[in-house]
C-alpha atoms as a PDB file:
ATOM      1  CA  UNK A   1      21.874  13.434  36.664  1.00  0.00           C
ATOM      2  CA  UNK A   2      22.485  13.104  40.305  1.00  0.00           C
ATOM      3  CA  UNK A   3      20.489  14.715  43.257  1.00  0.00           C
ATOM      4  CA  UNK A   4      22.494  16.628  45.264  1.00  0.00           C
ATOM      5  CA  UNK A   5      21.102  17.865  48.430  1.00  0.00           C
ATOM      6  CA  UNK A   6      22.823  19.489  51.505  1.00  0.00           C
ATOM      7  CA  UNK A   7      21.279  19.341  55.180  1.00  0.00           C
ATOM      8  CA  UNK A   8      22.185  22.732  56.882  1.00  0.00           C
ATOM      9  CA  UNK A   9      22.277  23.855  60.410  1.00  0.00           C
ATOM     10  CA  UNK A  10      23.784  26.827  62.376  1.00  0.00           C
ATOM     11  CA  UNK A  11      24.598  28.018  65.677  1.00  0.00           C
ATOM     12  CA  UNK A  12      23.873  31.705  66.877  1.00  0.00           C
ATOM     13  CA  UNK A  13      25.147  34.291  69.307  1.00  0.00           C
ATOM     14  CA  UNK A  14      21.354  34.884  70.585  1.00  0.00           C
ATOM     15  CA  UNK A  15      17.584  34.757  68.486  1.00  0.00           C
ATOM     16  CA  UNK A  16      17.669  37.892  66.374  1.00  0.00           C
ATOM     17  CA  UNK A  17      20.147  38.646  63.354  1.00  0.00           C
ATOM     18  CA  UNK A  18      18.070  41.966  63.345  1.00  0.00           C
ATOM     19  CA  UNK A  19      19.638  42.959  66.694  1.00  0.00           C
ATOM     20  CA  UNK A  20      23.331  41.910  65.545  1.00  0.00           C
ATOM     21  CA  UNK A  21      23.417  38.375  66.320  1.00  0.00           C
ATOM     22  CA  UNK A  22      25.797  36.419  64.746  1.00  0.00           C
ATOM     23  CA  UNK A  23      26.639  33.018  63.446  1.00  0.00           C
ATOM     24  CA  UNK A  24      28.979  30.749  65.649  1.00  0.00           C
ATOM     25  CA  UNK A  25      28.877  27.487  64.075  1.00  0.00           C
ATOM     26  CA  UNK A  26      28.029  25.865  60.355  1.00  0.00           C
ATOM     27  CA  UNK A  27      27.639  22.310  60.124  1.00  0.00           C
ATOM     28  CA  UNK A  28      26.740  20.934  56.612  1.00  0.00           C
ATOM     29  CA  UNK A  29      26.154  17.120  55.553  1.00  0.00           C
ATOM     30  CA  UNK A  30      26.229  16.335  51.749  1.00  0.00           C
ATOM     31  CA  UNK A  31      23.502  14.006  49.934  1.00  0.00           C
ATOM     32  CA  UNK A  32      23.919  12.689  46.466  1.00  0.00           C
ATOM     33  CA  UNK A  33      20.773  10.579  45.414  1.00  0.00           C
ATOM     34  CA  UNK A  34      19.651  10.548  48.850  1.00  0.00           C
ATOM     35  CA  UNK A  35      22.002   8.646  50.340  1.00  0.00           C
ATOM     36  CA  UNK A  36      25.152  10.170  52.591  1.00  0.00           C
ATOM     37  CA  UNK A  37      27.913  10.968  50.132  1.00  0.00           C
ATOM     38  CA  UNK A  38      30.353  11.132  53.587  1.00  0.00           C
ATOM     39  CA  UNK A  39      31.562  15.189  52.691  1.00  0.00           C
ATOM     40  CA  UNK A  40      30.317  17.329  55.623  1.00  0.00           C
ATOM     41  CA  UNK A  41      31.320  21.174  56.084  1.00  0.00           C
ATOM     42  CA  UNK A  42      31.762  22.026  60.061  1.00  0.00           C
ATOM     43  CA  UNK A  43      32.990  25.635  60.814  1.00  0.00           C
ATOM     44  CA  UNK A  44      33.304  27.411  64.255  1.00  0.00           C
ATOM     45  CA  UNK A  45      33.152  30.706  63.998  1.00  0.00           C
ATOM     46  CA  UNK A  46      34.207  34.127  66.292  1.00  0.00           C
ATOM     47  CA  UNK A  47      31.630  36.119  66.164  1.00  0.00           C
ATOM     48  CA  UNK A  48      33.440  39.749  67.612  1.00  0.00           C
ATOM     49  CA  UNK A  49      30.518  40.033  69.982  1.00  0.00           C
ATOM     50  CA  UNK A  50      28.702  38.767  73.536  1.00  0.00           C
ATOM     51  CA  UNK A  51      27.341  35.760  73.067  1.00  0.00           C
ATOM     52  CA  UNK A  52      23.574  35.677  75.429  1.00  0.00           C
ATOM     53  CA  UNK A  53      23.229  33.503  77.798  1.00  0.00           C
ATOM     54  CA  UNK A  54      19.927  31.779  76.834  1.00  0.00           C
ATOM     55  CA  UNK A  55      22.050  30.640  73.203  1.00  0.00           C
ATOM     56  CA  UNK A  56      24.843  29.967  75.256  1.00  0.00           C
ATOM     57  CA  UNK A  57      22.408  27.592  77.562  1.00  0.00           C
ATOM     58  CA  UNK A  58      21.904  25.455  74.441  1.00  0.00           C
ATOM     59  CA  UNK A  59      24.882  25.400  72.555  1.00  0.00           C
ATOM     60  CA  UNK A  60      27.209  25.740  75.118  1.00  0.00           C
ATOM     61  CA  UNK A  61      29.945  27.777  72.857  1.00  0.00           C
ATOM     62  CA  UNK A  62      31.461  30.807  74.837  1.00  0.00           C
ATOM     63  CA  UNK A  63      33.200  33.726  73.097  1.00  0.00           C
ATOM     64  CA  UNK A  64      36.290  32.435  74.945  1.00  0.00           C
ATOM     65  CA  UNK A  65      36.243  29.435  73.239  1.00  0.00           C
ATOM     66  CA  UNK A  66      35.825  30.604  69.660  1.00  0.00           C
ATOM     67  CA  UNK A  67      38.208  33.910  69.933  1.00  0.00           C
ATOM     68  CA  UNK A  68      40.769  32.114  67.603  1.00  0.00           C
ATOM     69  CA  UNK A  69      38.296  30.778  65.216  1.00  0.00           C
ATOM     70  CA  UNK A  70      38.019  32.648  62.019  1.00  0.00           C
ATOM     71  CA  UNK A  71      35.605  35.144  61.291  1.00  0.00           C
ATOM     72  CA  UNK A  72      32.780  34.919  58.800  1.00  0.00           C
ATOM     73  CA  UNK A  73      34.552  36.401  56.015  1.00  0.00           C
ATOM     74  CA  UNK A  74      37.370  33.969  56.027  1.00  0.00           C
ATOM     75  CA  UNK A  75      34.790  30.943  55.392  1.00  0.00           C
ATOM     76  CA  UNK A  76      32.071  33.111  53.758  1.00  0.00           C
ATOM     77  CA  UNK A  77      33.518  31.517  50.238  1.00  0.00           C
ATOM     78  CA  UNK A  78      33.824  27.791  51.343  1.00  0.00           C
ATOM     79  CA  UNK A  79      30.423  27.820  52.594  1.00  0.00           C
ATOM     80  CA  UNK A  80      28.955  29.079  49.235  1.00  0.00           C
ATOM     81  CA  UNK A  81      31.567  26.512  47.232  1.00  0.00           C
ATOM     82  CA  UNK A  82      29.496  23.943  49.725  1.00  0.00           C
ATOM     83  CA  UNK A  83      26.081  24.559  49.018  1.00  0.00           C
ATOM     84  CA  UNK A  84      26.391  26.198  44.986  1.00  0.00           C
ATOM     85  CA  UNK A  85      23.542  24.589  43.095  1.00  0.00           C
ATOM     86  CA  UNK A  86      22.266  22.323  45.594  1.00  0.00           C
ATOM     87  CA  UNK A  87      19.246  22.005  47.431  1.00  0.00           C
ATOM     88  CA  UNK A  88      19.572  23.100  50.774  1.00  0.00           C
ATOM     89  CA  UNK A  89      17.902  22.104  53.665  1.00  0.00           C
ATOM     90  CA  UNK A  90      17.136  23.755  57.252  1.00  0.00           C
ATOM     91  CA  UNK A  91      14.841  23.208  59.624  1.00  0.00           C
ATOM     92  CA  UNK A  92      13.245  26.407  60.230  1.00  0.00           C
ATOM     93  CA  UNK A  93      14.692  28.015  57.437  1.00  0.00           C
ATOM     94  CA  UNK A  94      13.678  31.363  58.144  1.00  0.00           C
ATOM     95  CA  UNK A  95      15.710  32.065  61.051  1.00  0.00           C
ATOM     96  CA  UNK A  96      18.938  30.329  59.399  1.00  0.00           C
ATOM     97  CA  UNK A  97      18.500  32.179  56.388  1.00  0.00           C
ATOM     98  CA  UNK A  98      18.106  35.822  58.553  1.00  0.00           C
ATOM     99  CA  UNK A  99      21.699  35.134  59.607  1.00  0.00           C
ATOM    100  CA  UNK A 100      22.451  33.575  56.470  1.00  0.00           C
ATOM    101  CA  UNK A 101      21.843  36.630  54.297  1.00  0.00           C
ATOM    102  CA  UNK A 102      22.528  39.201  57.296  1.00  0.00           C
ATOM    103  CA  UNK A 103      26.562  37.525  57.830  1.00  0.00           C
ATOM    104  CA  UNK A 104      26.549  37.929  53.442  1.00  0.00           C
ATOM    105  CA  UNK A 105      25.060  41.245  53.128  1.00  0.00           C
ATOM    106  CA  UNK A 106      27.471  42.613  55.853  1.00  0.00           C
ATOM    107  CA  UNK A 107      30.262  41.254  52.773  1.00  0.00           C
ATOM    108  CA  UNK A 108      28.364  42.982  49.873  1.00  0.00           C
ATOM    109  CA  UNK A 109      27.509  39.568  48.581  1.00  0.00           C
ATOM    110  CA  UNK A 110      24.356  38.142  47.300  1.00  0.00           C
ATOM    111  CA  UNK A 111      21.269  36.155  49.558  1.00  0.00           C
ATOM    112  CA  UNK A 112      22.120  32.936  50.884  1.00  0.00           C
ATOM    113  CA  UNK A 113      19.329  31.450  48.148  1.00  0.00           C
ATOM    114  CA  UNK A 114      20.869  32.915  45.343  1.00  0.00           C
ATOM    115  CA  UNK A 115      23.657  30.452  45.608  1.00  0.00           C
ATOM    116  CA  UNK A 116      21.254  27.090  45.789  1.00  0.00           C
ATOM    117  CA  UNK A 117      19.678  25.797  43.743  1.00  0.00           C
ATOM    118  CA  UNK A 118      16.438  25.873  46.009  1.00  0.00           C
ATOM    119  CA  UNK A 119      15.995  26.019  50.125  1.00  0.00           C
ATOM    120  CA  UNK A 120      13.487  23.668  51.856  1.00  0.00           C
ATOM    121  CA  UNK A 121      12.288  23.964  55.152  1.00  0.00           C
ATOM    122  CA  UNK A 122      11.855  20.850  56.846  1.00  0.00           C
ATOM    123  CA  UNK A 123       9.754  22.409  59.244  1.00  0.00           C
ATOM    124  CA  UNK A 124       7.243  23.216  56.756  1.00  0.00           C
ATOM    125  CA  UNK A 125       7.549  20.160  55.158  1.00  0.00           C
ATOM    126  CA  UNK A 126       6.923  18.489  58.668  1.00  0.00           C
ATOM    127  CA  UNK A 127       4.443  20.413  60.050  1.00  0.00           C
ATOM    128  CA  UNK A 128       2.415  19.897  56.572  1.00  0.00           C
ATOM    129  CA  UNK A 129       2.981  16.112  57.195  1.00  0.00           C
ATOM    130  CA  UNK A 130       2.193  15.775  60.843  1.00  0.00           C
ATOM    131  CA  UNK A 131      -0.566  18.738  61.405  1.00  0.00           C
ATOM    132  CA  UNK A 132      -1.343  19.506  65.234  1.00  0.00           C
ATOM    133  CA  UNK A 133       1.904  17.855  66.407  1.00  0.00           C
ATOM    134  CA  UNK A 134       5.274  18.641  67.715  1.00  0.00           C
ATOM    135  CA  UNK A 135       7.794  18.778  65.074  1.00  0.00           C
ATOM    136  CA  UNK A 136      10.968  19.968  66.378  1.00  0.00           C
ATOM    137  CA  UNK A 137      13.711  17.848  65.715  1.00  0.00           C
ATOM    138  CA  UNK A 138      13.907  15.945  68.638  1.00  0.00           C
ATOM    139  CA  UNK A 139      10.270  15.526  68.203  1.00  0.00           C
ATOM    140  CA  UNK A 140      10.760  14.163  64.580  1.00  0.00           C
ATOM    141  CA  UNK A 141      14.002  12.065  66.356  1.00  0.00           C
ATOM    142  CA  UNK A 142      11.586  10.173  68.336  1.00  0.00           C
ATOM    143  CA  UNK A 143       8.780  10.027  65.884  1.00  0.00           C
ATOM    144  CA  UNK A 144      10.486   8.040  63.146  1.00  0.00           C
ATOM    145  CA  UNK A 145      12.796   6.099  65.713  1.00  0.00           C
ATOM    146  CA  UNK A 146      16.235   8.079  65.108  1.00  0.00           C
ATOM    147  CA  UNK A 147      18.349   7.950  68.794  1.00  0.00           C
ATOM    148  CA  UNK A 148      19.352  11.103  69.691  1.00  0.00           C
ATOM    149  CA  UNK A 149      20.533   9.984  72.806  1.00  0.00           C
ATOM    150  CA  UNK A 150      23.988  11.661  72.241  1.00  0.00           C
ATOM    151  CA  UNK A 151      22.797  15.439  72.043  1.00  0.00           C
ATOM    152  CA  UNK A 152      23.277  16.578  75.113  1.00  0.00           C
ATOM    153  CA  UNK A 153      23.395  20.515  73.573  1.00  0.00           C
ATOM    154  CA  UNK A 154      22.522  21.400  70.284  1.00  0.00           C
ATOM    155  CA  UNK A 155      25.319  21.377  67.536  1.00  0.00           C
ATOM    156  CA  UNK A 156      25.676  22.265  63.867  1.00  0.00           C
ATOM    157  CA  UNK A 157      26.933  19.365  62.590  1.00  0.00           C
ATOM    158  CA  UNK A 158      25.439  16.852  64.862  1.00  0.00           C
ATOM    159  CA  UNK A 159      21.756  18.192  64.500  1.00  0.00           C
ATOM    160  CA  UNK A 160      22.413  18.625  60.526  1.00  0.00           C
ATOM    161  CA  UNK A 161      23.409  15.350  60.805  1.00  0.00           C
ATOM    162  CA  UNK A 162      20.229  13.935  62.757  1.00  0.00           C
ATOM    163  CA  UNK A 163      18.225  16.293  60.347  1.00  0.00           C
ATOM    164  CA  UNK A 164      19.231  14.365  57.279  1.00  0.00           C
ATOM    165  CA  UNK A 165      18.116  10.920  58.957  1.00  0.00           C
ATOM    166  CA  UNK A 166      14.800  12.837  59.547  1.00  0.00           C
ATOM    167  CA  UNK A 167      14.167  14.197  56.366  1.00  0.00           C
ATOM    168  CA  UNK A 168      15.185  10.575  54.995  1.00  0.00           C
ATOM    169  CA  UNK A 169      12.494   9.034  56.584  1.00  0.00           C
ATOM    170  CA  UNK A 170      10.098  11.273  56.766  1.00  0.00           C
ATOM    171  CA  UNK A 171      10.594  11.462  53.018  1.00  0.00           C
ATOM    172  CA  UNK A 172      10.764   7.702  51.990  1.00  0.00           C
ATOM    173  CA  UNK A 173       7.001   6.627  52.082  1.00  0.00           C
ATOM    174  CA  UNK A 174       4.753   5.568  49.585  1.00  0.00           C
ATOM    175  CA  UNK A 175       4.776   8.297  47.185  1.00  0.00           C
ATOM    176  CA  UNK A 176       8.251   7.133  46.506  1.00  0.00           C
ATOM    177  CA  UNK A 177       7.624   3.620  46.645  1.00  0.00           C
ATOM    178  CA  UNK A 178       8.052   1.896  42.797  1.00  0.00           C
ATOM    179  CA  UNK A 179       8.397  -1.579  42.088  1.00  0.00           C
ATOM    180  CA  UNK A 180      10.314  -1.758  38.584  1.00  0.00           C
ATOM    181  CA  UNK A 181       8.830  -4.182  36.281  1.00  0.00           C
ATOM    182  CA  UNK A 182      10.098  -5.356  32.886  1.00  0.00           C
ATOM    183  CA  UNK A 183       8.346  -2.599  30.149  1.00  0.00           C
ATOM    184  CA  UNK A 184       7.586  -3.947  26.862  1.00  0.00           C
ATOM    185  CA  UNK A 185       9.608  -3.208  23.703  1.00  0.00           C
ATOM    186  CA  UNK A 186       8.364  -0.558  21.147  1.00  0.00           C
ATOM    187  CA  UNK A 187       5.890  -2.213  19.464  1.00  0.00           C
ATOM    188  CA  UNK A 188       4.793  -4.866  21.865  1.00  0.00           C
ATOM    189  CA  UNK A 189       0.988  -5.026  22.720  1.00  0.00           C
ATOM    190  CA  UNK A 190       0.690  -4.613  26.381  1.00  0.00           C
ATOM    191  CA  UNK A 191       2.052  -3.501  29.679  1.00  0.00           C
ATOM    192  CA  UNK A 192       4.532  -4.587  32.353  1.00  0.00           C
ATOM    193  CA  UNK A 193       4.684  -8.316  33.240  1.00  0.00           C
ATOM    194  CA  UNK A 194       6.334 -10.625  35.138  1.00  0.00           C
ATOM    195  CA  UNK A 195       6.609 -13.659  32.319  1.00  0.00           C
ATOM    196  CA  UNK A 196       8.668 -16.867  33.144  1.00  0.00           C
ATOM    197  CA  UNK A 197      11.906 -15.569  32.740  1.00  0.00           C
ATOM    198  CA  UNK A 198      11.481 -13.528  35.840  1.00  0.00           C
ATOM    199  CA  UNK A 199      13.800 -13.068  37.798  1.00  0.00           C
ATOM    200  CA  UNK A 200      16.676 -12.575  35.146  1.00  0.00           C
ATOM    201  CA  UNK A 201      19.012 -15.312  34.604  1.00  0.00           C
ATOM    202  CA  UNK A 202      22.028 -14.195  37.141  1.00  0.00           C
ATOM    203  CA  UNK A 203      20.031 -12.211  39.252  1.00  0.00           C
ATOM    204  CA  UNK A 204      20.940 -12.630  43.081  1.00  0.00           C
ATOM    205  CA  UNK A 205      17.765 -13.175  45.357  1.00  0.00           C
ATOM    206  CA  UNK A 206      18.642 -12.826  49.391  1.00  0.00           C
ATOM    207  CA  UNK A 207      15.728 -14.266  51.174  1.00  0.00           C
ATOM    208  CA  UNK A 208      14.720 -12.325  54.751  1.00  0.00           C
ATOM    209  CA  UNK A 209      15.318 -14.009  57.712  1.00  0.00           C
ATOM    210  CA  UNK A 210      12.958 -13.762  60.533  1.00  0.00           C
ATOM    211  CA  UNK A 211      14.713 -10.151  62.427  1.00  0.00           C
ATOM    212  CA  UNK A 212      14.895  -8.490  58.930  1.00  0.00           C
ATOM    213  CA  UNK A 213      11.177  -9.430  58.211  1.00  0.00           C
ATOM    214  CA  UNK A 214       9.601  -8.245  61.834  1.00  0.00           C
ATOM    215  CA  UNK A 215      11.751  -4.814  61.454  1.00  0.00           C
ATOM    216  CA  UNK A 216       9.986  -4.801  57.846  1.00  0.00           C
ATOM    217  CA  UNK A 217       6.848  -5.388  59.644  1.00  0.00           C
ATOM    218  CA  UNK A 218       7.849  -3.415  62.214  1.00  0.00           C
ATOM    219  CA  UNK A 219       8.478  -0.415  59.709  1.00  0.00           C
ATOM    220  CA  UNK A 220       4.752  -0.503  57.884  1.00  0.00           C
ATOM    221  CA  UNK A 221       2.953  -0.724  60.990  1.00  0.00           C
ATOM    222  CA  UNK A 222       4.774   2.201  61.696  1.00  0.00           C
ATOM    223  CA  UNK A 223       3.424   3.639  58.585  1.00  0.00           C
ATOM    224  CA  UNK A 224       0.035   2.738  58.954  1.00  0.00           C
ATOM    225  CA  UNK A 225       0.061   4.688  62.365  1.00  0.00           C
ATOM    226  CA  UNK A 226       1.648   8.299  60.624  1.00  0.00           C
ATOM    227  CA  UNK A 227      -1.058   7.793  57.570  1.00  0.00           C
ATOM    228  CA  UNK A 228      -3.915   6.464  59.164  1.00  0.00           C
ATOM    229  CA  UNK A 229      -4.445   3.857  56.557  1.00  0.00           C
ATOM    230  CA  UNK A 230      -2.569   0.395  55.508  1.00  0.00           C
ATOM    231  CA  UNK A 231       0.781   1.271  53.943  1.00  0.00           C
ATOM    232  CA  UNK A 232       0.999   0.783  50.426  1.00  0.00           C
ATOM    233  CA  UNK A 233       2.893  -2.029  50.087  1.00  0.00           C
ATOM    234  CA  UNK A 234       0.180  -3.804  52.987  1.00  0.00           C
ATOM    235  CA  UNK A 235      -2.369  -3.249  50.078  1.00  0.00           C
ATOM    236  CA  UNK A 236      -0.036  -4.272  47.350  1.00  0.00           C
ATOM    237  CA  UNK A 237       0.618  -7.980  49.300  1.00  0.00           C
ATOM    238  CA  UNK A 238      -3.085  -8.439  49.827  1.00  0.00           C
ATOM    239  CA  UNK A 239      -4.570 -10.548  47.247  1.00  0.00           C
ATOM    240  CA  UNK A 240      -7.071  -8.946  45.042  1.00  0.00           C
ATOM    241  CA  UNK A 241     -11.180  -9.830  45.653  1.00  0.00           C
ATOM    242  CA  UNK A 242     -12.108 -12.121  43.106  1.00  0.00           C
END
């Protein structure tokens, strides 16, 4: 069964759905088994109000611009057909979700969560991972070497976008790291091997050349810096003490 995830992000009329603040802009960016399945969801939105001019200062979307853009209830249904029974995931989830659930409840319709199949906040995630340290996005951007030379101002799509290269690579490490042996038939004695017949007849081998293997070394040294300690696959190459 395939992994389907969603990277979420939104754009707001000012820092407080409690106050009235609404959502502007959706920007959505579909994975399937990790990897980018190409659908995105981007929606600009009018949100029948003033728009302050500290959001406005970072987004750069005035109410003039989005007066012909459709209101929340006109999209409220392709959003949820978007996100139903994946996992969703916002950076800082907590203040998406407040507008989230405030833009659904003004509709009589159910919390944002209750259509997903779970929400994770990369911002937990990341501050659990890098302890002590700056984790906004562009923080994260620069940390695991994603250019985000091109965001100027923030934007829905582009920072969902940028969020799901993050959450990639933050997420790719050794925990994840298998190396898929042969297993033994029922009834063999004994574990995984690599026999003679390895590789399998037909198999394609592609041998590194010398840029792919520096950015390979390039990549665990990286690792070794974020963990403090050789990456795994450093200690895997290493010959074991006889």
């Amino acid at each position: 069964m395939s992994l389907r995830q969603v990277v979420l992000d939104t754009e707001t009329t000012g820092l407080s759905a409690e106050e009235g603040h609404r959502i502007i802009e959706i920007g959505c960016v579909e994975l399937v088994d990790r990897r980018p399945s190409g659908r995105t969801l981007h929606l600009y939105l009018n949100p029948e109000r003033d728009i302050d001019e500290g959001a406005l200062a970072v987004h750069g979307l005035s109410l003039e611009r989005l007066r012909d853009e459709p209101l929340f209830a006109q999209v409220a249904q392709r959003l949820i057909d978007f996100v139903a029974g994946a996992e969703v995931l916002i950076h800082n989830a907590p203040f998406d979700l407040s507008f989230l659930d405030a833009e659904l409840g003004r509709l009589g319709m159910r919390a944002f969560r209750d259509w997903t199949l779970v929400v994770l906040d990369t911002l937990a995630l990341a501050r659990e991972m890098h302890p002590g340290r700056r984790n906004s996005l562009d923080a994260l951007c620069e940390r695991y070497s994603i250019s985000n030379a091109h965001r100027t101002l923030h934007g829905a799509l582009l920072d969902a976008q940028l969020l799901a290269d993050v959450y990639l690579a933050m997420t790719r490490g050794q925990n994840s790291l298998e190396i898929a042996l042969a297993q033994p038939e029922p009834g063999q004695r004994g574990g995984p091997s690599v026999g003679a017949d390895w590789p399998p007849v037909g198999l394609q081998v592609r041998v590194a050349d010398a840029e792919e293997r520096a950015a390979h070394e390039a990549a665990l040294a990286a690792i070794a810096r974020e963990s403090k300690k050789p990456a795994l696959w450093t200690e895997l190459a290493q010959p074991a003490a006889g």
